[in-house]
C-alpha atoms as a PDB file:
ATOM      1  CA  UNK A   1     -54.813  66.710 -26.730  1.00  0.00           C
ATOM      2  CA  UNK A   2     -56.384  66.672 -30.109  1.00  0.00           C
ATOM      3  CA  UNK A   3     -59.351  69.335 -31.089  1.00  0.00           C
ATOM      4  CA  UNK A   4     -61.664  68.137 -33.973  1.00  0.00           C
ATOM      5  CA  UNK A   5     -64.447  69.162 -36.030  1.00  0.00           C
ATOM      6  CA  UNK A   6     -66.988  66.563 -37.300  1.00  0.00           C
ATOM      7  CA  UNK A   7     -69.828  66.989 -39.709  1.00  0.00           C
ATOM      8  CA  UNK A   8     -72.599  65.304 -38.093  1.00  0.00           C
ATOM      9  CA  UNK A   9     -75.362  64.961 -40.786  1.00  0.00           C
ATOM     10  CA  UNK A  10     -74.848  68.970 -41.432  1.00  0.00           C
ATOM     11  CA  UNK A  11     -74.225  69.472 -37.597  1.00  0.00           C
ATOM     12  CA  UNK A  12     -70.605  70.184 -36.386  1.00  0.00           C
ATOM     13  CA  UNK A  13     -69.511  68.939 -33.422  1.00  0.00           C
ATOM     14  CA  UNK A  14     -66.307  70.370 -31.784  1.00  0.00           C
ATOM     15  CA  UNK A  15     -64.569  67.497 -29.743  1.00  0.00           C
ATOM     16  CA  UNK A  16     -61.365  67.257 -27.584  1.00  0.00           C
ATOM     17  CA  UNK A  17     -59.806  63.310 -27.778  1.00  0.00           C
ATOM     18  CA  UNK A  18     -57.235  62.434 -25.451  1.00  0.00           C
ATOM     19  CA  UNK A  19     -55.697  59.106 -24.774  1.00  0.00           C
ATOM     20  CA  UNK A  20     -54.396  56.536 -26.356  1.00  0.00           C
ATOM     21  CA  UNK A  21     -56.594  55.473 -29.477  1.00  0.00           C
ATOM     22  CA  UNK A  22     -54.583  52.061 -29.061  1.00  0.00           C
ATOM     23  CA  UNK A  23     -56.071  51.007 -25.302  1.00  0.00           C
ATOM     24  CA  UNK A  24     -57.393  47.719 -25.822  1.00  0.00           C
ATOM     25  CA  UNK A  25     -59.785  49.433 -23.095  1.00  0.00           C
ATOM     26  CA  UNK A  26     -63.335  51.019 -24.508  1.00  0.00           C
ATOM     27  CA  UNK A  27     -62.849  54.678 -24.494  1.00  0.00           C
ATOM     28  CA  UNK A  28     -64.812  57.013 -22.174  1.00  0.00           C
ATOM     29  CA  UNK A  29     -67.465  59.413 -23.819  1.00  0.00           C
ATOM     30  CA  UNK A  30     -68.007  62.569 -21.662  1.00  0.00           C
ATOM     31  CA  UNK A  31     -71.125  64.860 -21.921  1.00  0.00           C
ATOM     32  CA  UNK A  32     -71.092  68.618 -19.810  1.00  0.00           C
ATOM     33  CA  UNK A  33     -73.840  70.518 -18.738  1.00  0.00           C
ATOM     34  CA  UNK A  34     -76.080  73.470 -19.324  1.00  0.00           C
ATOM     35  CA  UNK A  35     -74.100  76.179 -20.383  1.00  0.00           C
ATOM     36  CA  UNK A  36     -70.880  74.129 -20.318  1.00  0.00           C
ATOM     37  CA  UNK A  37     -68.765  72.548 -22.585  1.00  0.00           C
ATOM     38  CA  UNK A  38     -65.533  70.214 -23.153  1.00  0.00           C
ATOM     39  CA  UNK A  39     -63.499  72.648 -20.460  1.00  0.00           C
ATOM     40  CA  UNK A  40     -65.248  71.422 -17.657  1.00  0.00           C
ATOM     41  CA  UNK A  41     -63.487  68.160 -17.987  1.00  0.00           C
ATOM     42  CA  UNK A  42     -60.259  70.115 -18.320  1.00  0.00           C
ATOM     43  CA  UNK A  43     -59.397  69.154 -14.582  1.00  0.00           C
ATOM     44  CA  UNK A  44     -59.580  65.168 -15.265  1.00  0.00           C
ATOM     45  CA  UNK A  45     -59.306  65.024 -18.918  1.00  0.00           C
ATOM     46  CA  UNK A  46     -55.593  63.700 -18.462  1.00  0.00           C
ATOM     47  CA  UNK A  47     -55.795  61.497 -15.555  1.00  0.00           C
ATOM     48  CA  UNK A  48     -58.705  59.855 -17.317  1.00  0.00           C
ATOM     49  CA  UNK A  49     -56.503  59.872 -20.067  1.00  0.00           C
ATOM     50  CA  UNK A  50     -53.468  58.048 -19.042  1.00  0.00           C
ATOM     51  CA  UNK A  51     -54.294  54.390 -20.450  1.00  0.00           C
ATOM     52  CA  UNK A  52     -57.408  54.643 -22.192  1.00  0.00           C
ATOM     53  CA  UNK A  53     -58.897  57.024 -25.321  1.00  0.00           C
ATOM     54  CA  UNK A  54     -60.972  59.848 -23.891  1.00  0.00           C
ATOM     55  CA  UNK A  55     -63.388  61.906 -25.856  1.00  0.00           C
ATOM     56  CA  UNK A  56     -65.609  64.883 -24.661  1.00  0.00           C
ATOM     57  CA  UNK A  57     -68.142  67.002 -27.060  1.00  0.00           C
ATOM     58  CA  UNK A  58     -69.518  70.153 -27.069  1.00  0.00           C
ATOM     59  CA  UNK A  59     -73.642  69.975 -27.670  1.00  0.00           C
ATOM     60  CA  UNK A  60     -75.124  72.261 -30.334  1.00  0.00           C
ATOM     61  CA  UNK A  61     -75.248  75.444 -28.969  1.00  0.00           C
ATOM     62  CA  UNK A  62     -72.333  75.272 -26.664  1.00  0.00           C
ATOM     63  CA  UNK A  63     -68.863  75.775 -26.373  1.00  0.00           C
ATOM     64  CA  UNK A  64     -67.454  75.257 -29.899  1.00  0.00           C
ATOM     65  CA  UNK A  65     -70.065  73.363 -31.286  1.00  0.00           C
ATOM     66  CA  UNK A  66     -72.910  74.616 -34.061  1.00  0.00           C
ATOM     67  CA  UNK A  67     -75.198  77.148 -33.290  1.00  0.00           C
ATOM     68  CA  UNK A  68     -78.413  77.718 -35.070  1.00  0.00           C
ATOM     69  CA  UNK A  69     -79.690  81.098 -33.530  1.00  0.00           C
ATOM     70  CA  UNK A  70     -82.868  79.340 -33.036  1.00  0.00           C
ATOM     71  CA  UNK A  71     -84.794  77.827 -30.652  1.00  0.00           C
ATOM     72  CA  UNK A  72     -86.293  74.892 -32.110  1.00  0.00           C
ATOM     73  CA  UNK A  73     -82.865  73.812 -32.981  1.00  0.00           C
ATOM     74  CA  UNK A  74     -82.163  73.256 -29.532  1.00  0.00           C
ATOM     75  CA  UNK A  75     -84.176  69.967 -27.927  1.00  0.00           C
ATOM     76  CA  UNK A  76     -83.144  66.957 -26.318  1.00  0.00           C
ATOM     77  CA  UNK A  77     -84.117  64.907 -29.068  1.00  0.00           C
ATOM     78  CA  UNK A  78     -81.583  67.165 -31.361  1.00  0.00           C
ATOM     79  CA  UNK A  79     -78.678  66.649 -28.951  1.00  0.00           C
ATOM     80  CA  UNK A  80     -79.803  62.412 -28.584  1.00  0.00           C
ATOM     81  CA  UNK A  81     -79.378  62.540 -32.423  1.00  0.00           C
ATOM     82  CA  UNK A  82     -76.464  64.868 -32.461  1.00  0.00           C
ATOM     83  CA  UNK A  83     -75.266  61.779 -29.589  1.00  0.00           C
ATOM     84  CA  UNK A  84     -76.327  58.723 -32.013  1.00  0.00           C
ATOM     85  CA  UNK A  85     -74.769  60.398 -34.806  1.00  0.00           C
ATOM     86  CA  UNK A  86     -71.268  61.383 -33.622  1.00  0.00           C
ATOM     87  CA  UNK A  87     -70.827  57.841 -31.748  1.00  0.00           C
ATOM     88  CA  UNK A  88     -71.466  56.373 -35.185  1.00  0.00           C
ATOM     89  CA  UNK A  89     -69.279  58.681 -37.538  1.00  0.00           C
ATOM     90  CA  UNK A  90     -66.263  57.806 -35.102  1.00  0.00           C
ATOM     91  CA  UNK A  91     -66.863  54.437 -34.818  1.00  0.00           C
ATOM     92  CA  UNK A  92     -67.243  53.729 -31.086  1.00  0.00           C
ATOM     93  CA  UNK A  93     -68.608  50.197 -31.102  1.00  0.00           C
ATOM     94  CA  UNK A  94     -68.517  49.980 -27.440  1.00  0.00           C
ATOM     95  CA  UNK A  95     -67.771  52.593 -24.669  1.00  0.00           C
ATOM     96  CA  UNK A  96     -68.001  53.782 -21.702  1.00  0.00           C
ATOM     97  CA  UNK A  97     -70.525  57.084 -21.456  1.00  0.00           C
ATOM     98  CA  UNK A  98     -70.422  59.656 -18.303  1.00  0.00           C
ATOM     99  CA  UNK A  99     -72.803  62.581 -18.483  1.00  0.00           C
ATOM    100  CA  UNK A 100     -73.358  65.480 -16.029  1.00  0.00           C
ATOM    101  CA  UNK A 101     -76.202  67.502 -15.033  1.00  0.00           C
ATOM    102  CA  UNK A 102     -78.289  67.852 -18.680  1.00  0.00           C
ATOM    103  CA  UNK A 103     -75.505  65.851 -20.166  1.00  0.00           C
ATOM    104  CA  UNK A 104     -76.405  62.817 -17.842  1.00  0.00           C
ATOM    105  CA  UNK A 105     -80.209  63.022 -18.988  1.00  0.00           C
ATOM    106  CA  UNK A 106     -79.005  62.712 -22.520  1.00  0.00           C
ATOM    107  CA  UNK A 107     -76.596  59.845 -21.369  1.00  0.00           C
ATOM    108  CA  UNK A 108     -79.988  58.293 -20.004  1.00  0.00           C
ATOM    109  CA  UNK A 109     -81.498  58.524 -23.204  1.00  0.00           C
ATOM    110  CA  UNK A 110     -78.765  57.097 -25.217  1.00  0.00           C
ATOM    111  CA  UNK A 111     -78.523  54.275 -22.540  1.00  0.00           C
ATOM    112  CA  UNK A 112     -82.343  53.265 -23.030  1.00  0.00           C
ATOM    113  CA  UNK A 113     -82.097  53.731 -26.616  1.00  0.00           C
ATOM    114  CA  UNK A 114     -78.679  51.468 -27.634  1.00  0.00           C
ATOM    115  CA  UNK A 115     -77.820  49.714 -24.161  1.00  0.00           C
ATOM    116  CA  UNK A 116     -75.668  47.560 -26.623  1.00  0.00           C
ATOM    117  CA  UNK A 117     -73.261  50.035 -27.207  1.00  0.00           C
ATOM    118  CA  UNK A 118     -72.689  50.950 -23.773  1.00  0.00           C
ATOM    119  CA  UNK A 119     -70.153  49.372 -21.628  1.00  0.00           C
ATOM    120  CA  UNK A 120     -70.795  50.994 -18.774  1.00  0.00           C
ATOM    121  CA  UNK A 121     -72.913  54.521 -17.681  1.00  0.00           C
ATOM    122  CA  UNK A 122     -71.551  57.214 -15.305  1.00  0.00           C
ATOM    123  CA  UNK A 123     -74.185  59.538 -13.781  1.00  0.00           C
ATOM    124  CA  UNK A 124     -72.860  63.083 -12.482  1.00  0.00           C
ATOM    125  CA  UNK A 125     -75.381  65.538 -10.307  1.00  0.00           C
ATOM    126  CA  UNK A 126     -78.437  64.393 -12.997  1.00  0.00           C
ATOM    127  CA  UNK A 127     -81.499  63.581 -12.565  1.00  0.00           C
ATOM    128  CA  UNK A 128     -84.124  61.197 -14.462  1.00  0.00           C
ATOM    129  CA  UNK A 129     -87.224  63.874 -14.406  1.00  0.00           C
ATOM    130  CA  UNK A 130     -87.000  67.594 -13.537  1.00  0.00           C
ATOM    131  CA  UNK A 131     -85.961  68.634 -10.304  1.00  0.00           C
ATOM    132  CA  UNK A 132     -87.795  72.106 -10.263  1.00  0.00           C
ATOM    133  CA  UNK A 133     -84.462  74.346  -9.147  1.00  0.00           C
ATOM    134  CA  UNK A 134     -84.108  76.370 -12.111  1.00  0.00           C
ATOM    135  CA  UNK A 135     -83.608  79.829 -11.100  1.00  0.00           C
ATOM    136  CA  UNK A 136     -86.296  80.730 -13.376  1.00  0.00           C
ATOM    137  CA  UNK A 137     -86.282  84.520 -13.035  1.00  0.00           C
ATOM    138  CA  UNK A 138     -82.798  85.196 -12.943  1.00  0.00           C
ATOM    139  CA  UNK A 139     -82.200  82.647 -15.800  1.00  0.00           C
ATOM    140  CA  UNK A 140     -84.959  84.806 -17.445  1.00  0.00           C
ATOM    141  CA  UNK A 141     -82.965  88.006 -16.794  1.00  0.00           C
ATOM    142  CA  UNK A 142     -79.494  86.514 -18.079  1.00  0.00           C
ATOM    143  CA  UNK A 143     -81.272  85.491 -21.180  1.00  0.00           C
ATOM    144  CA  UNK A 144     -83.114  89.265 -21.805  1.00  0.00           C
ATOM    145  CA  UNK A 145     -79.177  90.435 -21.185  1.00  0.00           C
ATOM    146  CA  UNK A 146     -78.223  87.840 -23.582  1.00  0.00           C
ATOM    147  CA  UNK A 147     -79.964  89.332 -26.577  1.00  0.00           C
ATOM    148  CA  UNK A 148     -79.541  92.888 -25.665  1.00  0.00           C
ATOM    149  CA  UNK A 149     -75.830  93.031 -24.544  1.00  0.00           C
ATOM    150  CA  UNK A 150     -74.405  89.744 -25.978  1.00  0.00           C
ATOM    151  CA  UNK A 151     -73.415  86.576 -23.868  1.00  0.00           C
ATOM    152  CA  UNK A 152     -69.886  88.344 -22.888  1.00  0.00           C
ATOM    153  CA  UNK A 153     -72.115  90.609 -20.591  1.00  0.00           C
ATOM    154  CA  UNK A 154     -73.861  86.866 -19.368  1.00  0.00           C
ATOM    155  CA  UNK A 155     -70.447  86.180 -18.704  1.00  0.00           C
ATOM    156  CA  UNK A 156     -69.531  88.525 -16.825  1.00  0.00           C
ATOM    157  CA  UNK A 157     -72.991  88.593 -14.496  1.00  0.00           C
ATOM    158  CA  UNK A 158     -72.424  84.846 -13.596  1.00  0.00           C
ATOM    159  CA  UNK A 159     -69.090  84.942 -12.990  1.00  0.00           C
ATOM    160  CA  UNK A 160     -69.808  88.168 -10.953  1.00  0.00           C
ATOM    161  CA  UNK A 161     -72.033  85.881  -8.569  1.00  0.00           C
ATOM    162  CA  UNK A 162     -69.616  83.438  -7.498  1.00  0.00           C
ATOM    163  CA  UNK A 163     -67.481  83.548  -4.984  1.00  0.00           C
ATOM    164  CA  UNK A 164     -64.269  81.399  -4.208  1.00  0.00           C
ATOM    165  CA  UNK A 165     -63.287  80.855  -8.017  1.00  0.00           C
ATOM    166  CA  UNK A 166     -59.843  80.027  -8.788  1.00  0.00           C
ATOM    167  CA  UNK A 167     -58.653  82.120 -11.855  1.00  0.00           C
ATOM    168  CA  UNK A 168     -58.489  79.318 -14.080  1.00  0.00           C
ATOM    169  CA  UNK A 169     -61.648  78.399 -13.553  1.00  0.00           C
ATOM    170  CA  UNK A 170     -62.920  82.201 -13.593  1.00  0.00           C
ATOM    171  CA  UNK A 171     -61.100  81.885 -17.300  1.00  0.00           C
ATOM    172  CA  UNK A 172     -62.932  79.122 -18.393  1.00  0.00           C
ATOM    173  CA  UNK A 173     -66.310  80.450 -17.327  1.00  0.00           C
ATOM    174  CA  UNK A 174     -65.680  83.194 -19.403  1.00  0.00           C
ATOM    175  CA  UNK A 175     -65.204  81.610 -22.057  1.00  0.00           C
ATOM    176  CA  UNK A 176     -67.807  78.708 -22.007  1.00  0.00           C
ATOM    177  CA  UNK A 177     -70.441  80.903 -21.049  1.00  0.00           C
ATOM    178  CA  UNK A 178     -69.685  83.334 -23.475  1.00  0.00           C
ATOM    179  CA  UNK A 179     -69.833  80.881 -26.232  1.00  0.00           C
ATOM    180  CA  UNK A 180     -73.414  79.859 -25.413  1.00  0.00           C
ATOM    181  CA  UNK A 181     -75.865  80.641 -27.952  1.00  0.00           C
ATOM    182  CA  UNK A 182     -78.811  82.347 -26.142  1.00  0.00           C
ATOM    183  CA  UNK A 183     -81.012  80.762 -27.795  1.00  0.00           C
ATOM    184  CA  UNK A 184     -80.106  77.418 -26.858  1.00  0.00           C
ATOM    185  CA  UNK A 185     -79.794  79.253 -23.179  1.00  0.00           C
ATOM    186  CA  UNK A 186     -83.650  79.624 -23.162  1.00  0.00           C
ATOM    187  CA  UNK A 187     -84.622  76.678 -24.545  1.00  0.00           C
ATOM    188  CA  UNK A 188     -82.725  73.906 -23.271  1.00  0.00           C
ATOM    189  CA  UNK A 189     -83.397  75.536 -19.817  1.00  0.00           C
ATOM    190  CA  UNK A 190     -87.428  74.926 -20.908  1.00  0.00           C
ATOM    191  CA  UNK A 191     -86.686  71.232 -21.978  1.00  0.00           C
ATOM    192  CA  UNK A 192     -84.840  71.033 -18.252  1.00  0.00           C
ATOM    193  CA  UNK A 193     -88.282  71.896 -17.057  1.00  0.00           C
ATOM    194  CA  UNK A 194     -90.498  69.801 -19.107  1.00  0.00           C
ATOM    195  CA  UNK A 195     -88.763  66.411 -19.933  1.00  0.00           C
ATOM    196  CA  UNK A 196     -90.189  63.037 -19.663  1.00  0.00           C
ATOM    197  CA  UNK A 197     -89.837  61.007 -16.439  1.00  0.00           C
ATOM    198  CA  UNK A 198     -86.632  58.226 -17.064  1.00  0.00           C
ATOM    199  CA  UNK A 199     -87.346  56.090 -14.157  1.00  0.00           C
ATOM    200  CA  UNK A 200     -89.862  53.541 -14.998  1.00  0.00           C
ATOM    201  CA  UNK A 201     -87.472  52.987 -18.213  1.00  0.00           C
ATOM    202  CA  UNK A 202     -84.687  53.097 -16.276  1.00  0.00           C
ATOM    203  CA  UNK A 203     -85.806  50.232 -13.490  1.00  0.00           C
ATOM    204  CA  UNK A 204     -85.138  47.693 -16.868  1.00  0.00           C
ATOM    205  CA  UNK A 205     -81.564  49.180 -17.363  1.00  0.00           C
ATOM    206  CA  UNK A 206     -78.872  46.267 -17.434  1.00  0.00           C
ATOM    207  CA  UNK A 207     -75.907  48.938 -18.263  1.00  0.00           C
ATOM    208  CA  UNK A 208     -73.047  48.634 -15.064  1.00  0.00           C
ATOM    209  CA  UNK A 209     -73.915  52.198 -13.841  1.00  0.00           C
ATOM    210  CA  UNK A 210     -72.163  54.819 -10.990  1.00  0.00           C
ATOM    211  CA  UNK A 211     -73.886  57.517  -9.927  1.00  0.00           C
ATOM    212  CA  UNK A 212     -71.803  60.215  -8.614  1.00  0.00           C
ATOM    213  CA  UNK A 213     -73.570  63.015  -6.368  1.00  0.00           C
ATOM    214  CA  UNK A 214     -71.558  66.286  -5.106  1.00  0.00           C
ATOM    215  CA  UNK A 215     -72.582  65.870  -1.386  1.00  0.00           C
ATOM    216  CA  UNK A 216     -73.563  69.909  -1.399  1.00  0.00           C
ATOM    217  CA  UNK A 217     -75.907  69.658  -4.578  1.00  0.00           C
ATOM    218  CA  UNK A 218     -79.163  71.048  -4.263  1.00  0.00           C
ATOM    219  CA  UNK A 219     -79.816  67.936  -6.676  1.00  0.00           C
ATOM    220  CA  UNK A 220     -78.904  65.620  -4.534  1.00  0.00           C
ATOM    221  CA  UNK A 221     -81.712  63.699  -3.510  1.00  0.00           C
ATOM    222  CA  UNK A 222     -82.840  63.144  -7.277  1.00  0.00           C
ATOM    223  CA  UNK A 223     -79.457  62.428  -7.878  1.00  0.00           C
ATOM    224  CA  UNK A 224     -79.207  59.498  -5.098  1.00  0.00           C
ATOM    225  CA  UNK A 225     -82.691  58.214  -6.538  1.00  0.00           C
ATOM    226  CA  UNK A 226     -81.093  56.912 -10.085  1.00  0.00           C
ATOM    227  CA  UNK A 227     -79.005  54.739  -7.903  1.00  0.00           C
ATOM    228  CA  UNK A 228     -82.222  53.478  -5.844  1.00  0.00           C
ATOM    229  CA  UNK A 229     -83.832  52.753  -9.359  1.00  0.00           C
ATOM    230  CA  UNK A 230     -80.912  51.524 -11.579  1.00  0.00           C
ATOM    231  CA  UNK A 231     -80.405  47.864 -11.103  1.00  0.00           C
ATOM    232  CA  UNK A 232     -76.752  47.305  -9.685  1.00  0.00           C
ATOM    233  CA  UNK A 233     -76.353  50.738  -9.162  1.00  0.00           C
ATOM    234  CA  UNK A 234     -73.299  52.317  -7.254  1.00  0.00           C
ATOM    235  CA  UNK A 235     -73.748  55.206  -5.735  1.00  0.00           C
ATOM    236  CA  UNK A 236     -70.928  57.378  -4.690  1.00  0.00           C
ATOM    237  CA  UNK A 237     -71.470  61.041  -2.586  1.00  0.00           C
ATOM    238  CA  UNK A 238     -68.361  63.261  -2.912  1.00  0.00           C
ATOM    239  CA  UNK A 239     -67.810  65.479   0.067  1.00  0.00           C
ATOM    240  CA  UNK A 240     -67.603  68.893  -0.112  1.00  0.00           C
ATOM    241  CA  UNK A 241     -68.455  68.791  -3.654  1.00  0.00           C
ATOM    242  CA  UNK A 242     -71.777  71.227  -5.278  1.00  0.00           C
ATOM    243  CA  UNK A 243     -72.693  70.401  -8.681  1.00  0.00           C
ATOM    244  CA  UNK A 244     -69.820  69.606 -10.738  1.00  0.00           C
ATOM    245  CA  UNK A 245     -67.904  67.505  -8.141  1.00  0.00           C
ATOM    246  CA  UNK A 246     -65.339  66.906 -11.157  1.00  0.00           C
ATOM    247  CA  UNK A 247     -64.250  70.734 -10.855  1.00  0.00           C
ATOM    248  CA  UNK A 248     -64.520  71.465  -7.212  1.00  0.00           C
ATOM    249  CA  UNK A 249     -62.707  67.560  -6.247  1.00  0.00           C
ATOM    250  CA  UNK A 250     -60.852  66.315  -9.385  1.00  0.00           C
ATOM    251  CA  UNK A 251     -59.325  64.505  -7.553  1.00  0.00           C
ATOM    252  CA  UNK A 252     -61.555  62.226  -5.560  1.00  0.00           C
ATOM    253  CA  UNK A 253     -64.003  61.940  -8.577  1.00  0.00           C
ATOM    254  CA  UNK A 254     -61.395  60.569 -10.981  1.00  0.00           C
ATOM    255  CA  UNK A 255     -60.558  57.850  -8.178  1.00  0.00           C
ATOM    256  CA  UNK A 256     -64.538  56.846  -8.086  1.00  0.00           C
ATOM    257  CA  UNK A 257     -64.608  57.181 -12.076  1.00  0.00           C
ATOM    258  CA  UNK A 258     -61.683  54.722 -12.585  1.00  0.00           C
ATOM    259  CA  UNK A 259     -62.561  52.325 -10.233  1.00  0.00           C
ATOM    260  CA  UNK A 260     -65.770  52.026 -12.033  1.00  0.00           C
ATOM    261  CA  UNK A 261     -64.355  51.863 -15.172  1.00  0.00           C
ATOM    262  CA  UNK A 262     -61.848  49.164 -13.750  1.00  0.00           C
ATOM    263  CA  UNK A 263     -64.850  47.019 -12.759  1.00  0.00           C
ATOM    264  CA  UNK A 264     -66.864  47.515 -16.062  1.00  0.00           C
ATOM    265  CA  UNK A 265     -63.620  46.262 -18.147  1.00  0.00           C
ATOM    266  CA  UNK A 266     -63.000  43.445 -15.962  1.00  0.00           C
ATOM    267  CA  UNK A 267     -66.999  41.951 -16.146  1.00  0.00           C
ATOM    268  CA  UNK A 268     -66.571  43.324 -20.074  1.00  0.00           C
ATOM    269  CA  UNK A 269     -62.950  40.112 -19.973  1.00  0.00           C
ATOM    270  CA  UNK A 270     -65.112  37.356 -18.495  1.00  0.00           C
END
């Protein structure tokens, strides 16, 4: 597993590639979540990895990637251009893109914006407008802890809240959430609130698309509503899955994920 730096029109972007770079197959983009970063594909990054080139990001303000300390820095249309540029500087002509939660509306966005790039889309617990379950007050609370105490004590007060964690993923928490600029924390969680409404853009979408749906989501009916919209869309429910079905069934989801990609290469041969 490789860990890189690119400069991004002043903007570094901290990205794990995996995989061979030789795979006559497009490589697979992957975009995390709010308040995640490139270790929540830790679980799948090698299965995915094992004939194709496999590349996940951090966004601005997350995990490893730049942080700006301020809050205008942080907007969808930053992390779209933060997309458009990194896809560009590493020359991905065509690929395969797979976002999850916030990463999967950016993954939207890119797909209305340069469906020619695109072999295929992979949609993971997202939704095209906001869903309206942001735990407003306690994300409110985290974020006044934030810039009193530090994101360490953030940490520490989500992590304290969940129940059933194995310790590597207790470890990873830590450290993702700890890396999270606050900033970006309060105002990427007010974009999640105030974006524009994908699906009337999405109904013209042409893109071979999966959406994937952890069968315990609280998202779940927005979720199942991209594949209702999405022309061609599959839509796949993972049992006993929440919101990042990758984490909580690895397993399972990387058997959905490469069938899809298997289908996308094949129409990609004709």
């Amino acid at each position: 597993m490789l860990i890189n730096d690119l400069d991004v029109s002043g903007v570094t972007v901290r990205y794990v590639d995996e995989g061979p770079a030789s795979s006559p197959s497009p490589p697979l983009l992957l975009l995390h979540g709010y308040l995640g970063s490139s270790l929540d594909w830790y679980d799948v990054l090698p299965l995915l990895a094992s004939h194709r080139r496999v590349i996940a990001i951090d966004h601005r303000g997350h995990g490893d990637g730049a942080k700006f300390g301020l809050a205008s820095a942080y907007t969808f249309d930053a992390l779209l251009d933060d997309l458009v540029g990194f896809v560009d500087a590493v020359a991905l002509d065509q690929f395969h893109l797979a976002g999850h939660s916030m990463g999967g509306v950016i993954a939207m966005r890119y797909a209305l914006v340069a469906p020619e790039r695109l072999a295929s889309l992979v949609l993971v617990d997202t939704a095209a407008a906001p869903a309206g379950r942001l735990p407003r007050e306690i994300l409110d609370g985290l974020i006044a802890t934030g810039r009193t105490a530090g994101m360490d004590a953030v940490a520490e007060l989500i992590l304290s809240s969940l129940a059933g964690v194995s310790d590597v993923r207790r470890e990873r928490g830590r450290r993702k959430f700890g890396a999270v600029d606050v900033e970006a924390m309060a105002a990427l969680a007010d974009e999640l609130e105030s974006y524009p409404d994908l699906l009337p853009q999405l109904a013209d979408l042409t893109v071979p698309t999966t959406v994937i749906c952890g069968a315990n989501d609280d998202l779940l009916t927005a979720c199942r509503r991209l594949a209702d919209v999405i022309p061609g869309a599959e839509l796949e429910v993972v049992p006993g899955a929440g919101h990042s079905p990758f984490e909580d069934e690895p397993e399972h989801w990387v058997r959905i994920v490469e069938s899809h990609l298997d289908r996308a290469d094949t129409r990609l041969a004709r």
